[in-house]
Protein backbone atom coordinates (compact mmCIF):
# COMPACT_ATOMS: atom_id res chain seq x y z
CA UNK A 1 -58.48 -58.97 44.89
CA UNK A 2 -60.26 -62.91 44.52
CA UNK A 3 -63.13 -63.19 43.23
CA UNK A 4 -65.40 -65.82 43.71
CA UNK A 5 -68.81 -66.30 41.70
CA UNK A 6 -71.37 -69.08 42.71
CA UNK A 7 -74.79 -69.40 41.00
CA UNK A 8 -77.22 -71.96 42.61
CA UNK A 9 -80.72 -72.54 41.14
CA UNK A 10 -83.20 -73.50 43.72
CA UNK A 11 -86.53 -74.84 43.43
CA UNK A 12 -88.33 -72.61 46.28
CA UNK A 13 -89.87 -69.18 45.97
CA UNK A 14 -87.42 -66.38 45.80
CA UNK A 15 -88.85 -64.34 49.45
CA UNK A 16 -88.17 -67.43 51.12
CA UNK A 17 -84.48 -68.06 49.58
CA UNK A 18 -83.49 -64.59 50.30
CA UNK A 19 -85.32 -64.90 54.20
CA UNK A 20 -83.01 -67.78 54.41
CA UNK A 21 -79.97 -66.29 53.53
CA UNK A 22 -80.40 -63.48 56.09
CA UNK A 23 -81.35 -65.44 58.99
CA UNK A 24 -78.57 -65.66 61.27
CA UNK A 25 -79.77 -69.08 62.93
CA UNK A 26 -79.90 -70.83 59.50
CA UNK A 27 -76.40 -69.42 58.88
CA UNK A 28 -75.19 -71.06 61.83
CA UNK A 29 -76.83 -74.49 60.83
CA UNK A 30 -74.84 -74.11 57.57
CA UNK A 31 -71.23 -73.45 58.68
CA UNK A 32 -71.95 -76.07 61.81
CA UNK A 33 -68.45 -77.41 60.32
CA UNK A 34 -66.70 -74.71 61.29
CA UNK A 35 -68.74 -74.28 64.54
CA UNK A 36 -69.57 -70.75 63.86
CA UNK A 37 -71.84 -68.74 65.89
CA UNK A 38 -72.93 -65.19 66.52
CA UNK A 39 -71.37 -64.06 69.23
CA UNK A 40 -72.28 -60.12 69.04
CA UNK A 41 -74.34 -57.51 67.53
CA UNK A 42 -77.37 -59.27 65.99
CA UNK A 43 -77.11 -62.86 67.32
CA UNK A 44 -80.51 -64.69 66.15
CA UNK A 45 -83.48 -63.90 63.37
CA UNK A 46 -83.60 -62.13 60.31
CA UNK A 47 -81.13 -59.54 59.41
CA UNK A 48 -81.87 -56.52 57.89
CA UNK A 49 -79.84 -53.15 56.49
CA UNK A 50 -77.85 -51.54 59.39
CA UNK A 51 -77.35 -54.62 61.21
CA UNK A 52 -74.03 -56.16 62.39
CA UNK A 53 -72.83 -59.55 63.20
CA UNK A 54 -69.84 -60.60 65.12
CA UNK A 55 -69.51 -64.67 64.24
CA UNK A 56 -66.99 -66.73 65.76
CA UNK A 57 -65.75 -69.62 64.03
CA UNK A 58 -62.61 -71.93 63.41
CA UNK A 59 -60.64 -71.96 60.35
CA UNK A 60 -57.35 -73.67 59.61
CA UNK A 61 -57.36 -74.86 63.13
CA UNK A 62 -57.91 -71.34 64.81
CA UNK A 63 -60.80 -69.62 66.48
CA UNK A 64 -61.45 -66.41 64.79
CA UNK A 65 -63.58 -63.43 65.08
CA UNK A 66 -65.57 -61.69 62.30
CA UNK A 67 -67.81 -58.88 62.35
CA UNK A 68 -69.82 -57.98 58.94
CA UNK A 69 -72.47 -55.18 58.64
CA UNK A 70 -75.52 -55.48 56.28
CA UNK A 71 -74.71 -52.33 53.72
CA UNK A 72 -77.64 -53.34 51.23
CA UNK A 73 -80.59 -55.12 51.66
CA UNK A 74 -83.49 -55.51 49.18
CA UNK A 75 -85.98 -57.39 49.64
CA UNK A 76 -86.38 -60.35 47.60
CA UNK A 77 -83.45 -59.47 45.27
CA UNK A 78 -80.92 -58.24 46.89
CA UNK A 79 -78.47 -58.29 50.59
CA UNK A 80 -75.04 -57.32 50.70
CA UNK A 81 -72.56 -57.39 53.70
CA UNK A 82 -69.10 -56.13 54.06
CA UNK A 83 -66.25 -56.16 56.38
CA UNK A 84 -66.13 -54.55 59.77
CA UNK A 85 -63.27 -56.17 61.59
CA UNK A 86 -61.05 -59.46 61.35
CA UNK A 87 -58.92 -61.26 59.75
CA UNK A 88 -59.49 -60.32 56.02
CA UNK A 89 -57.93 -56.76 55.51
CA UNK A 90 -61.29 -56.40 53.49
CA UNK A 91 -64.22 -58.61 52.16
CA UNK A 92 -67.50 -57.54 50.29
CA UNK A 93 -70.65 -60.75 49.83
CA UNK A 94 -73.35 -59.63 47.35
CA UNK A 95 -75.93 -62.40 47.49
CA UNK A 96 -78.72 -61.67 44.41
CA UNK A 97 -81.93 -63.55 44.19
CA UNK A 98 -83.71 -64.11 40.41
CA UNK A 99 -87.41 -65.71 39.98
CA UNK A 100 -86.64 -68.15 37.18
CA UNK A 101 -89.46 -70.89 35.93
CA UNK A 102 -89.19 -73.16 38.62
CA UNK A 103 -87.58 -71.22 41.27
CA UNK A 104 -85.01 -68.70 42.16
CA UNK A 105 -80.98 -68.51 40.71
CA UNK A 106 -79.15 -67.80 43.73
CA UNK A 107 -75.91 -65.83 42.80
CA UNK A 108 -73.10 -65.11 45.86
CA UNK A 109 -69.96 -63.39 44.83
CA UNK A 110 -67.66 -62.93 47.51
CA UNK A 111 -64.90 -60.17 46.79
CA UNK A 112 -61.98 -60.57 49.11
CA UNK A 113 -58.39 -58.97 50.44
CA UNK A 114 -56.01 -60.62 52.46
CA UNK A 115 -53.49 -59.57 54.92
CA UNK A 116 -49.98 -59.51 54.99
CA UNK A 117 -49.72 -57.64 51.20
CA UNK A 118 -47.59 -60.48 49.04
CA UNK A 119 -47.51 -62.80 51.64
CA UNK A 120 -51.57 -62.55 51.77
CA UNK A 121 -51.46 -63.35 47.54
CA UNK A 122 -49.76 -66.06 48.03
CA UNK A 123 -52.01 -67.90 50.51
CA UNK A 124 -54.76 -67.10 48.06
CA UNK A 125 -53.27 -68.80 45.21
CA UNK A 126 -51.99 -71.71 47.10
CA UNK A 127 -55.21 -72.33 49.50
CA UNK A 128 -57.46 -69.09 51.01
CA UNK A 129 -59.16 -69.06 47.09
CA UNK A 130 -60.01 -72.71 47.25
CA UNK A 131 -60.92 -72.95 50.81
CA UNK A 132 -63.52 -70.06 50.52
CA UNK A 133 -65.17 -71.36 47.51
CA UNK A 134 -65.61 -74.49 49.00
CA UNK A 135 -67.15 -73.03 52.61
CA UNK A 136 -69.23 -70.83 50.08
CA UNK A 137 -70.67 -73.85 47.92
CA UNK A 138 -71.26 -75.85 51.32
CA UNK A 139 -73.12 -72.97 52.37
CA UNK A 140 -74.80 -72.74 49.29
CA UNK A 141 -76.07 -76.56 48.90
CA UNK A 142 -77.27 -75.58 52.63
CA UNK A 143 -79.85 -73.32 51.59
CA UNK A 144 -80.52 -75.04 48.43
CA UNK A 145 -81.49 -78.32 50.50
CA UNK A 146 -83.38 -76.38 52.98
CA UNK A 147 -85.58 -74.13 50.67
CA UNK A 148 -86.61 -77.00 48.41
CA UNK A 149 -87.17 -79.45 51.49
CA UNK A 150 -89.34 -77.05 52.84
CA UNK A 151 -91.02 -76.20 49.69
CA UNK A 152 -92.05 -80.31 48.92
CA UNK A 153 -93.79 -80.54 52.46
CA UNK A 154 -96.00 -77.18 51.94
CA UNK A 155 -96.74 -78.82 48.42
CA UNK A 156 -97.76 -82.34 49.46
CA UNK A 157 -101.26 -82.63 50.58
């Protein structure tokens, strides 16, 4: 099963990284490349534990359907969702928040199983690995630029 570890360091308070991270209309902002959207289940706001979200998006040239559900949710340290239906045969995204001295460490790690048994390891090796980090760091620089944009205009006077 992939692994994939990011750790982002973000000059903003930690409530409002984590509030970011949940809410479902900044998460479509972020993966506007892959013109994702909610589609079902909890379409706009903040999520919370319990909730589920069907996105549509499209990857590799095809429009796909994804529906996670919000197992853990901490507020400001931790949110976790998982799997319900689509494409990956299974997936798991802890996102942890940190207070550091300036800021919040932001650390995703996105556990993930593909389809199709050997076939499915061998499109992670070659590309599926590669391609989620990357969609996972875009995200990440996202929220990064959004938090600490938002955190210079409530400083200046």
């Amino acid at each position: 099963m992939p692994v994939i570890r990011l750790e982002t360091v973000i000059a903003a308070p930690i409530e409002r990284c984590f509030d970011l991270m949940r809410d479902v209309d900044v998460h479509t902002q972020s993966t506007a490349r892959t013109q994702e959207r909610a589609v079902g289940g909890v379409t706009t706001g903040i999520l919370k534990e319990g909730d589920e979200v069907t996105w549509e998006a499209v990857h590799f040239g095809v429009r796909q359907r994804l529906t996670v559900k919000v197992v853990r949710c901490e507020p400001p340290r931790l949110f976790e969702d998982a799997k319900v239906r689509g494409a990956f045969k299974a997936f798991n995204h802890l996102h942890e928040f940190r207070a550091v001295p300036g800021g919040t460490q932001m650390i995703d790690t996105f556990r993930y199983r593909s389809p199709l048994g050997p076939l499915g390891a061998i499109a992670d090796r070659l590309f599926l690995t590669r391609y989620m980090r990357s969609f996972l760091e875009r995200r990440a620089r996202f929220l990064k630029e959004r938090a600490e944009s938002e955190a210079r205009q409530r400083a200046e006077p």
